[in-house]
Protein backbone atom coordinates (compact mmCIF):
# COMPACT_ATOMS: atom_id res chain seq x y z
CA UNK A 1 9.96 8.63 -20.07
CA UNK A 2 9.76 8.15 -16.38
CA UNK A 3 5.77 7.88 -14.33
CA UNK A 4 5.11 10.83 -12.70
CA UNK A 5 3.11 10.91 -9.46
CA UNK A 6 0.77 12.64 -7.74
CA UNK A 7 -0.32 11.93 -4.16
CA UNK A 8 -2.84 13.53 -1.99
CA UNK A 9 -4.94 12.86 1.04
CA UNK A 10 -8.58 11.62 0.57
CA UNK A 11 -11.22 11.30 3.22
CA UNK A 12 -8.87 11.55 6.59
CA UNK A 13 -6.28 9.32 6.33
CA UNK A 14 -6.60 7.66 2.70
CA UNK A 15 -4.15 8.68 0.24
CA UNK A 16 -5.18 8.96 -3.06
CA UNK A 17 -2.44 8.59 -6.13
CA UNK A 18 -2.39 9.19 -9.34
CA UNK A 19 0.31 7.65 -11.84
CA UNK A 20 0.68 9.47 -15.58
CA UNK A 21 2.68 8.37 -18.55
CA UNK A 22 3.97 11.67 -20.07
CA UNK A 23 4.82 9.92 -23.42
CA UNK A 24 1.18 8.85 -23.86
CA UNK A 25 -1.11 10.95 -21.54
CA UNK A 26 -2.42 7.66 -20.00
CA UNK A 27 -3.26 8.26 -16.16
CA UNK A 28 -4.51 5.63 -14.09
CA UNK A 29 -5.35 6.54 -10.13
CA UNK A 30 -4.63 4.11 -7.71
CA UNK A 31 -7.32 3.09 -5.81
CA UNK A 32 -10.51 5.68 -5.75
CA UNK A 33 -11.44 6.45 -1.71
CA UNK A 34 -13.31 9.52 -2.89
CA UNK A 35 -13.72 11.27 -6.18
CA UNK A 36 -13.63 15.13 -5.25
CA UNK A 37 -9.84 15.53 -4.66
CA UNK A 38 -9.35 12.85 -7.34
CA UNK A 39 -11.08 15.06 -9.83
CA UNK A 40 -9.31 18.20 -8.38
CA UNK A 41 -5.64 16.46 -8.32
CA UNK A 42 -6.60 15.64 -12.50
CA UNK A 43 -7.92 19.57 -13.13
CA UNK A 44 -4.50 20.63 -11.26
CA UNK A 45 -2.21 18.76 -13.45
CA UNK A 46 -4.41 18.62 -16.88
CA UNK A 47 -4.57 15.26 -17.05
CA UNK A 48 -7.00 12.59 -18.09
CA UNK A 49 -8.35 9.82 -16.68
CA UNK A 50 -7.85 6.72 -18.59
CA UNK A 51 -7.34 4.09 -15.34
CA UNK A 52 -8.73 3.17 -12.19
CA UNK A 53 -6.79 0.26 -10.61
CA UNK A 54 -8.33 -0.95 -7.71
CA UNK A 55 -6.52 -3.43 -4.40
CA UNK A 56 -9.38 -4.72 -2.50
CA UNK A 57 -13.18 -4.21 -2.13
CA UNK A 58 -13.30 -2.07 0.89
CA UNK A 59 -15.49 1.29 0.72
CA UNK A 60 -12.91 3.68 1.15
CA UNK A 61 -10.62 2.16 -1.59
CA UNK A 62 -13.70 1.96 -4.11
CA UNK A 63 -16.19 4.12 -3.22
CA UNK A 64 -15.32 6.97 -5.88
CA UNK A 65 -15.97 4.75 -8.84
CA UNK A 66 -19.06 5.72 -9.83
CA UNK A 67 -17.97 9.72 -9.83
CA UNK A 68 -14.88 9.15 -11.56
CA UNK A 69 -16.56 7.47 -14.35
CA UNK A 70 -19.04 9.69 -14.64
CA UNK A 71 -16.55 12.36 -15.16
CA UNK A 72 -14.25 10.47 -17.87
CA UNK A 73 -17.11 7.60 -19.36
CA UNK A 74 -13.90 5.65 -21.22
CA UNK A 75 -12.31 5.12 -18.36
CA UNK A 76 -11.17 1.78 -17.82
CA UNK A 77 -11.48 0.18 -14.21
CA UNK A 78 -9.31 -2.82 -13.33
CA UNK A 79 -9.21 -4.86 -10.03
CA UNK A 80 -8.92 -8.29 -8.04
CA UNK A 81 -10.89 -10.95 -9.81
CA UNK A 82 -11.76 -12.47 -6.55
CA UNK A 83 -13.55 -9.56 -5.51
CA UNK A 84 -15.20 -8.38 -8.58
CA UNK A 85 -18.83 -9.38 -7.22
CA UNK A 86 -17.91 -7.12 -4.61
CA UNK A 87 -16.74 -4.61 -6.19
CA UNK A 88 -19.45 -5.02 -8.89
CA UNK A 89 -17.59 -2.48 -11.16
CA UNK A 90 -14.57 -3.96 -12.61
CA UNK A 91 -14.05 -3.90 -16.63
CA UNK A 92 -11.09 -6.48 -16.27
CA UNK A 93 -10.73 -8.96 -13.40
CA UNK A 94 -6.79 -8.99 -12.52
CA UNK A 95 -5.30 -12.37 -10.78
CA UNK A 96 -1.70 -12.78 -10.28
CA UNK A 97 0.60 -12.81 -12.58
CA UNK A 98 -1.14 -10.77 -14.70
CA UNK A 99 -0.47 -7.36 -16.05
CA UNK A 100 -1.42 -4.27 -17.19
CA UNK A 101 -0.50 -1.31 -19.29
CA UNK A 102 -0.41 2.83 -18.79
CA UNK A 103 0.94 4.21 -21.62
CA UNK A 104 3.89 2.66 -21.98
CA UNK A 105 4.57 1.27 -18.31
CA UNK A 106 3.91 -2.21 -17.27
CA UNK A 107 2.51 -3.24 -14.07
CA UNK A 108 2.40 -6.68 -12.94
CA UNK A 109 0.00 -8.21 -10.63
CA UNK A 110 1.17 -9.70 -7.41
CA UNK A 111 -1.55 -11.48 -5.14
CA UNK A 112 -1.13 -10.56 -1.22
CA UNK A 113 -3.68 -11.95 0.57
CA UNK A 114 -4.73 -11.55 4.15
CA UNK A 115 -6.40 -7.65 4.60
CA UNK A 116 -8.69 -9.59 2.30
CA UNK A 117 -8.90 -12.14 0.48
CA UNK A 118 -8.52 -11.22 -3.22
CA UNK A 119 -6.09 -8.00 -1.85
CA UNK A 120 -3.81 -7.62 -4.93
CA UNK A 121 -0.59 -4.99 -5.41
CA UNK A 122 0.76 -3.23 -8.66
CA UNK A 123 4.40 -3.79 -8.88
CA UNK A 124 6.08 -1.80 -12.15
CA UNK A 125 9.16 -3.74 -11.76
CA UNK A 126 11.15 -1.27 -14.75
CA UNK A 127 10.12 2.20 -13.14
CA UNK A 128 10.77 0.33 -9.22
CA UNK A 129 7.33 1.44 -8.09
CA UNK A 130 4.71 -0.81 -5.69
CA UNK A 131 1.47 0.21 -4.79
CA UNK A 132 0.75 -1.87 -2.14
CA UNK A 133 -2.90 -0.84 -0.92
CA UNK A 134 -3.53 -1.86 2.51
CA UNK A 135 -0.65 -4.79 3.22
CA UNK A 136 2.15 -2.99 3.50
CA UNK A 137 2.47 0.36 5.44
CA UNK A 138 5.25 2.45 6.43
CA UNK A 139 6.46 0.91 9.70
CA UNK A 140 3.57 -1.41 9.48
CA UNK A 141 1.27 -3.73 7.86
CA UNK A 142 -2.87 -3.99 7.31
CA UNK A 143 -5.05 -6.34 9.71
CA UNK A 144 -5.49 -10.00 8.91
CA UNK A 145 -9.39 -9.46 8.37
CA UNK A 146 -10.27 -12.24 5.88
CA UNK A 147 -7.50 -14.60 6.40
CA UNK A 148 -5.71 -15.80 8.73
CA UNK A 149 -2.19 -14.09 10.12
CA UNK A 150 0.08 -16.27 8.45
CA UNK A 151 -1.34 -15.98 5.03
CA UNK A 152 -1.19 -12.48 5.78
CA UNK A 153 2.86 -12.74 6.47
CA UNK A 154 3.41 -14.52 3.68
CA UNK A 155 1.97 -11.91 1.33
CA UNK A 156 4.52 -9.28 3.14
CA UNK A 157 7.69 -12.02 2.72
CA UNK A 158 6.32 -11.84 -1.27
CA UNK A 159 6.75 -8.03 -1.26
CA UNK A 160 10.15 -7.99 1.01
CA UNK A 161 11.24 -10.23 -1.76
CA UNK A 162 11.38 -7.05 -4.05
CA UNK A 163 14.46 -4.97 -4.37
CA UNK A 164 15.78 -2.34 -1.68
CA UNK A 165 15.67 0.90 -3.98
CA UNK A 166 12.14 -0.39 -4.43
CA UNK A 167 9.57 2.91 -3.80
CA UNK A 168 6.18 2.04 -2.22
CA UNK A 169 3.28 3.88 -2.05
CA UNK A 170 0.80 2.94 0.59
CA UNK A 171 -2.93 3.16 1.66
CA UNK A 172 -2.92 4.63 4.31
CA UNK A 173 -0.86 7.91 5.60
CA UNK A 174 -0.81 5.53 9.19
CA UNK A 175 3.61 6.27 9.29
CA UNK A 176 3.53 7.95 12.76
CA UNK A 177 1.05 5.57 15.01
CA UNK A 178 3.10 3.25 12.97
CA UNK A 179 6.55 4.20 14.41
CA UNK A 180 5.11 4.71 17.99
CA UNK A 181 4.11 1.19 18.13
CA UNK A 182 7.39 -0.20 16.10
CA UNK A 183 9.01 1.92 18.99
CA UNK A 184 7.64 -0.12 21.89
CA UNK A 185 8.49 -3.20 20.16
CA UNK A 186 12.17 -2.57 18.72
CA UNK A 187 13.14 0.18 21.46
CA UNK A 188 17.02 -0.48 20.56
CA UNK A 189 17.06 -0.12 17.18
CA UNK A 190 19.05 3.19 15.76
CA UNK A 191 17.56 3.43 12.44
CA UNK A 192 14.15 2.72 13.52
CA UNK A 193 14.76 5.75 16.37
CA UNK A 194 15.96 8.37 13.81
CA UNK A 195 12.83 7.36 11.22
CA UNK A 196 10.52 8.19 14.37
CA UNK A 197 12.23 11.42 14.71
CA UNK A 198 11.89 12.40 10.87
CA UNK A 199 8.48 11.48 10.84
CA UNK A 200 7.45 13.45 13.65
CA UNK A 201 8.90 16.30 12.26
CA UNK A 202 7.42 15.78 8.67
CA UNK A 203 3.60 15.34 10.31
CA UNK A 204 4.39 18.66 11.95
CA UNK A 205 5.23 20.15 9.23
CA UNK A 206 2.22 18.53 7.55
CA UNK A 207 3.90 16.94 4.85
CA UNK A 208 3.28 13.16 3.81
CA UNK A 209 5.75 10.58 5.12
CA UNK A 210 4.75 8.20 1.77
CA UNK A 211 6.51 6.54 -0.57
CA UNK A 212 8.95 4.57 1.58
CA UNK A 213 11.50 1.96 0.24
CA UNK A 214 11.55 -1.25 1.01
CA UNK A 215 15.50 -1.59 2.44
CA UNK A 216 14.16 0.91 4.98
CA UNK A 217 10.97 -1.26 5.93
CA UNK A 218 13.32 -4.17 6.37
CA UNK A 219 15.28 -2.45 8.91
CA UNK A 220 12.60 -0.21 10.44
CA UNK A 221 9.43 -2.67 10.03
CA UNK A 222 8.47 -4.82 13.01
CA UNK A 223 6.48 -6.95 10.80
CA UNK A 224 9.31 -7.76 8.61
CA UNK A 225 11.47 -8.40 11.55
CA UNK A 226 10.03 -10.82 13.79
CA UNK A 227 12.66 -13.13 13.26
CA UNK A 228 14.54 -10.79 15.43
CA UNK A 229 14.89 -12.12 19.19
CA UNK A 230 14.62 -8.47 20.48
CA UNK A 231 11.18 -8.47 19.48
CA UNK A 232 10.09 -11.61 19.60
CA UNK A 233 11.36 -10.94 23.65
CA UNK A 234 8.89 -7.70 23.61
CA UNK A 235 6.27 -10.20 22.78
CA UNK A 236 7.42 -12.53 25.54
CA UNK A 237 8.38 -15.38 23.11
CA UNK A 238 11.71 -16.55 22.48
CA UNK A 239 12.84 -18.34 19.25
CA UNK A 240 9.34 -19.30 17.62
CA UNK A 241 8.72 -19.59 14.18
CA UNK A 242 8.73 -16.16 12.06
CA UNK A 243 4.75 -16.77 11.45
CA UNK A 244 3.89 -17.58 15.02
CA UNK A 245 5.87 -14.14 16.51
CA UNK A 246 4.14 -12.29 13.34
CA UNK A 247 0.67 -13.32 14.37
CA UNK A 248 1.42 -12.37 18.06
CA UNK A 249 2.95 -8.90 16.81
CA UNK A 250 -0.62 -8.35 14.97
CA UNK A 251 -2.09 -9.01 17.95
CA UNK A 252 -0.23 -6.38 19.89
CA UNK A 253 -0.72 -3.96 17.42
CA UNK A 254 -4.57 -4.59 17.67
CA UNK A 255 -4.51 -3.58 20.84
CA UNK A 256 -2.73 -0.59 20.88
């Protein structure tokens, strides 16, 4: 039987998710920024918590923890194992190549470095599902805060390396700033124009622009396109190495 997913915002921009196994009633949430609409997002659909898999150490990815377990005691938390002193709540330390279980639903471990060091994803390769944390976003990609850029890029080549059809599910709802700045980068491309338009009109609307799929990130992402001379001529460089016009993308994007 197919996942089923739940997403919802937490805090003001976090998204929180929640992934359930209908043959088994195993339900792990991805990431915890904060427990209250975790909690409410369970009570909606009856469902108990039995996982909490964690990307990366930082506060508004972990901070619900301590609720959610005291809500559902047998809950099992899982995370990078080269973070676990900083997380300092991990029941099983997760490096890559590893794997875990919901229900019936395996999720392999792919290590991403570069928001931080120990970031990790969840990729269920049979249900085409990645849940990328803070690496990859719609349109963009996470800062280089405990590495440097091109470790960074090379975690987002390991993702791009998944299939097209793949669906990812994101940190962060960050999709329109995100298109704005791909916009001022990669002015002439088509598709990237009409996913700025669709966006717009889904944040006025107030819906959620998240999952995207990873064929439209390579041909709407300026991070996984800076092999492209149109924007490596934004950036005033002309044919440099991918990794150097990344770094000078993430730069930009600082900035704005």
């Amino acid at each position: 039987m197919a996942l089923e997913i739940e997403q919802f915002l937490c805090l003001s921009d976090n998204l929180g998710v929640l992934v359930h196994d209908p043959a088994t009633g195993a339900t792990a949430a991805i990431d915890a920024p904060d427990a209250a609409p975790i909690l409410a997002a369970l009570e909606a659909r009856d469902w108990a918590l039995s996982d909490i898999l964690l990307t990366h150490h930082h506060a508004d990815h972990v901070q619900g923890v301590p609720a959610l377990k005291a809500a559902f005691p047998d809950v099992r938390v899982s995370g990078p194992a080269l973070e676990a002193e900083k997380i300092g709540t991990l029941d099983r330390e997760l490096s890559d190549g590893d794997s875990v279980m919901i229900g019936t639903h395996e999720a392999k471990i792919l290590a991403v470095p570069g928001h931080t060091l120990g970031h990790i994803a969840y990729w269920f390769a049979q249900d085409k599902l990645l849940f990328a944390g803070d690496t990859l976003f719609a349109m963009g990609c996470g800062r280089a805060f405990e590495a440097p850029p091109a470790v960074l890029y090379q975690s987002l080549l390991k993702l791009a390396s998944l299939p097209d059809d793949t669906q990812i599910y994101c940190g962060h709802e960050y999709t329109l700033a995100n298109a704005r700045f791909a916009l001022s980068v990669d002015p002439e491309n088509a598709a990237l124009r009409r996913r700025a338009e669709a966006v717009a009109a889904e944040r006025a609307e107030g819906r959620l622009t998240l999952p995207t799929q990873l064929g439209l990130e390579r041909a709407t992402n300026p991070f996984l396109r800076v092999g492209e001379p149109a924007i490596q001529q934004s950036l005033g460089l002309k044919n440099v190495a991918p990794a150097e016009a990344f770094a000078a993308l993430r730069e930009a994007k600082n900035r704005a």
